[in-house]
Protein backbone atom coordinates (compact mmCIF):
# COMPACT_ATOMS: atom_id res chain seq x y z
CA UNK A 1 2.34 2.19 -67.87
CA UNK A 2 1.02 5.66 -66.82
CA UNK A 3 -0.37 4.18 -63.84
CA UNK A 4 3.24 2.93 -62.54
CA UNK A 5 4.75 6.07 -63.41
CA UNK A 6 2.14 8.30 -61.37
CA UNK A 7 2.31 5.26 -58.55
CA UNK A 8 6.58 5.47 -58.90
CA UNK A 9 5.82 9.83 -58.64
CA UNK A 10 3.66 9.23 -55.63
CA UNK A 11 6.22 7.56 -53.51
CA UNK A 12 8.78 9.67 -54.56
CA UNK A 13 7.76 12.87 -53.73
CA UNK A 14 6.21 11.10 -50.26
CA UNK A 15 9.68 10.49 -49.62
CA UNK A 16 10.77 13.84 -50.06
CA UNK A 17 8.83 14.69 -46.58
CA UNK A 18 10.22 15.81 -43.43
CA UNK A 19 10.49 12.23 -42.49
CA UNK A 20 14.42 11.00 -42.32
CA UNK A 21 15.47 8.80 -45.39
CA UNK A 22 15.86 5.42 -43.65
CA UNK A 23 15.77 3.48 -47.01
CA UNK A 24 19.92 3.21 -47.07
CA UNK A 25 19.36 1.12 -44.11
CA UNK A 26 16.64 -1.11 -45.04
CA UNK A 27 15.91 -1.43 -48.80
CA UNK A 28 19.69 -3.21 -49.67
CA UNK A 29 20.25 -2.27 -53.45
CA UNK A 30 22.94 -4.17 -53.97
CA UNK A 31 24.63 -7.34 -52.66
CA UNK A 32 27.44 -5.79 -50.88
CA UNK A 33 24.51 -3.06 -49.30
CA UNK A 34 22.85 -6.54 -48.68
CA UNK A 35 25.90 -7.27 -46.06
CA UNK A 36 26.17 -3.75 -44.68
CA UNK A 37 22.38 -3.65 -44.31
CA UNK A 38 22.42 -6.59 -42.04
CA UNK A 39 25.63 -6.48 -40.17
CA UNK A 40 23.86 -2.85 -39.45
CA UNK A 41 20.48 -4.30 -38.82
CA UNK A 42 21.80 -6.56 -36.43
CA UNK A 43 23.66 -3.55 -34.56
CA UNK A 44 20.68 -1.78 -34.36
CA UNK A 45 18.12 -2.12 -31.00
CA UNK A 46 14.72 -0.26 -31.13
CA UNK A 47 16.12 2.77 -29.26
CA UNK A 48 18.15 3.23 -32.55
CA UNK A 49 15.68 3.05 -34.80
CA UNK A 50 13.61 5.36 -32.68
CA UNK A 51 16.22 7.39 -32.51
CA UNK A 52 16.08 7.91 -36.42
CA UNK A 53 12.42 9.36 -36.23
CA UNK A 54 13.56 11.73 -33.93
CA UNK A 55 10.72 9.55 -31.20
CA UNK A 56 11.98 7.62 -28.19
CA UNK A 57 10.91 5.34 -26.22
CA UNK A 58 8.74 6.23 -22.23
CA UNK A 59 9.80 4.97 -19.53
CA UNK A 60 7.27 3.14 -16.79
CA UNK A 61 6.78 3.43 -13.44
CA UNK A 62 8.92 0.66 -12.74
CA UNK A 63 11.84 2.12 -14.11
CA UNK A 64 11.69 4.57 -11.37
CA UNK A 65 10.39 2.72 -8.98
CA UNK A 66 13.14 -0.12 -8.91
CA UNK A 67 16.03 1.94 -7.90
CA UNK A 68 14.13 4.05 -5.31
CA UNK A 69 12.70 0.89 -3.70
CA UNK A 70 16.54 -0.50 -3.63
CA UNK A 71 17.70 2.70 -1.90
CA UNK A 72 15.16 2.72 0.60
CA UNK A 73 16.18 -0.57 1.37
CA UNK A 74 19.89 -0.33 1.53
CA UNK A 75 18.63 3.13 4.01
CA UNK A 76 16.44 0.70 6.15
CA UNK A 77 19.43 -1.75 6.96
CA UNK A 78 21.97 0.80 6.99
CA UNK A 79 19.48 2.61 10.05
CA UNK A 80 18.81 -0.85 11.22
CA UNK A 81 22.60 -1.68 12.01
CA UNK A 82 23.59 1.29 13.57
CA UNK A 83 20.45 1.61 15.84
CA UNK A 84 21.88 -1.91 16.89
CA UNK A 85 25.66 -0.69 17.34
CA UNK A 86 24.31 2.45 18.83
CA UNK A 87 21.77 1.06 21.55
CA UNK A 88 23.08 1.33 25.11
CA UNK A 89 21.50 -2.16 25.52
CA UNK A 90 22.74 -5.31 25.17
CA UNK A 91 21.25 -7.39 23.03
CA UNK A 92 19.74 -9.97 25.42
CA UNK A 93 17.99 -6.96 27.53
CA UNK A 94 16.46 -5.28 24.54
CA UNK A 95 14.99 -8.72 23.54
CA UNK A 96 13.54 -8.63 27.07
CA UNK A 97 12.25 -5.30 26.52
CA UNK A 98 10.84 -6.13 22.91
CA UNK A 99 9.05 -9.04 24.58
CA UNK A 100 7.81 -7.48 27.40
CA UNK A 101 6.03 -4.65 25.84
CA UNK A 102 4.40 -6.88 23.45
CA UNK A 103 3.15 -9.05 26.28
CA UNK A 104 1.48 -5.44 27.84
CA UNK A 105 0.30 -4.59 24.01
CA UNK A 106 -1.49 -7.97 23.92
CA UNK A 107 -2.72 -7.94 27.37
CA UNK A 108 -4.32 -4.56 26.49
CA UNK A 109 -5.50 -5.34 23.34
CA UNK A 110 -7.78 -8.36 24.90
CA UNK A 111 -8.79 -5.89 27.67
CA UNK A 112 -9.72 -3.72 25.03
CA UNK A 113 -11.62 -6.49 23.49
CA UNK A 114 -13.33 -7.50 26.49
CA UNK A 115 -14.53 -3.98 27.06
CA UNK A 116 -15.91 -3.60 23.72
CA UNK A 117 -17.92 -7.00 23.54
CA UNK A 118 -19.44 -5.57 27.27
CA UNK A 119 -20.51 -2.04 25.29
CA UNK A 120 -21.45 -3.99 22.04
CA UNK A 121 -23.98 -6.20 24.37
CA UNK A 122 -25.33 -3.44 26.43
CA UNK A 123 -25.99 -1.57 23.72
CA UNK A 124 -27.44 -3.97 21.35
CA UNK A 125 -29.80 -4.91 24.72
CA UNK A 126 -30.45 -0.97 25.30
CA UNK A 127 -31.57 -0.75 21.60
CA UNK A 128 -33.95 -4.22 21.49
CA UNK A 129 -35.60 -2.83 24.14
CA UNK A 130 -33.06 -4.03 27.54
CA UNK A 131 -33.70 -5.74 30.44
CA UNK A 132 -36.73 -4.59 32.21
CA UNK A 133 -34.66 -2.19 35.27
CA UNK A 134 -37.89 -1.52 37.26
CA UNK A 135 -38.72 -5.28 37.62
CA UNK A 136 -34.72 -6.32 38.56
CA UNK A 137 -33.68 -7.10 42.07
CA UNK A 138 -31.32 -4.77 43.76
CA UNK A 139 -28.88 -7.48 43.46
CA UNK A 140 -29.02 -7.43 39.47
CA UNK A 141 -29.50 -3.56 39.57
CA UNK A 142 -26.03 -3.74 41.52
CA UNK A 143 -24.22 -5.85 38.86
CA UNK A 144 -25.60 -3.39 36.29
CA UNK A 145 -24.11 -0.51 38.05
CA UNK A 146 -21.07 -2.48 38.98
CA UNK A 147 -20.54 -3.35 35.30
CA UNK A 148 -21.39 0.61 34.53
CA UNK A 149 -18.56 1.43 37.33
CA UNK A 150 -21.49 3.40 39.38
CA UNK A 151 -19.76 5.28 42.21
CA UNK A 152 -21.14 4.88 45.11
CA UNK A 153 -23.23 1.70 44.82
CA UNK A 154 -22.45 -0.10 47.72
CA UNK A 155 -24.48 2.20 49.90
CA UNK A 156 -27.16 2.92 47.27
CA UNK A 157 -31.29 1.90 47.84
CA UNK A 158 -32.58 -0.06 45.16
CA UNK A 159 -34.44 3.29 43.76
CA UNK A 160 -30.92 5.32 43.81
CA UNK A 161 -29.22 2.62 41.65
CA UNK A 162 -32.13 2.39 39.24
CA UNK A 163 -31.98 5.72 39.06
CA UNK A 164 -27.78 5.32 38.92
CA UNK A 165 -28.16 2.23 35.73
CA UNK A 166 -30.94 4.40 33.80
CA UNK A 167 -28.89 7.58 33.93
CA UNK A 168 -25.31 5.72 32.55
């Protein structure tokens, strides 16, 4: 019987800490508390219980991140719609427009292509050791330097565009 005593002390005077006394609202002594206790119980959301520890609960990223993604959204169409009320276009000639510069963007993005598979090759020849220039016909010395854009080449000897190819 000591033992319960000192166990009965124990939680007593743990109780007696700075810790709130939540016990009203979840040990029910009686069967009336029993009711209250529940009907409470059922009232009560984490937040509230929280709440009584004096902790609370952290918010996440997304609960910041939802409403500004919705405002930048609702800013988006809102700038969308009046750049479209505002344009002194009509519709049908800034579709034209829209089209036709993305018909120039894709006609220089193949050129751009085209120019960089030409560098990629001459390169990748230069560094395994190329074609052999001194042993090339002026004719193929003349490509070379046409595909280098040599000024000039037209009139040049077969030494002068070696020379020309070697130096690009």
């Amino acid at each position: 019987m000591a033992t319960t005593s000192t166990a009965t002390t124990d939680v007593s005077s743990s109780s007696s800490t700075n810790s709130p006394d939540v016990s009203n609202v979840f040990t029910p002594h009686t069967r009336k508390s029993q009711t209250a206790t529940r009907k409470t119980h059922d009232i009560m959301n984490t937040n509230d219980i929280l709440h009584q520890f004096g902790l609370q609960t952290r918010k996440s990223a997304k609960d910041y991140l939802a409403p500004a993604l919705g405002i930048l959204g609702a800013g988006a169409a809102v700038g969308a719609g009046l750049s479209l009320l505002l344009a002194p276009k009509s519709g049908k000639e800034l579709r034209g427009d829209i089209k036709e510069r993305a018909v120039n963007l894709k006609d220089r993005a193949v050129s751009l292509k085209d120019s960089a598979t030409t560098l990629k090759d001459r390169v990748a020849d230069r560094l395994a050791g190329g074609p052999n220039l001194v042993e090339m016909t002026r004719e193929e010395l003349y490509e070379e330097a046409r595909e280098l854009d040599v000024h000039g080449r037209s009139d040049m000897t077969k030494q002068e565009l070696l020379e020309a190819v070697q130096s690009s």
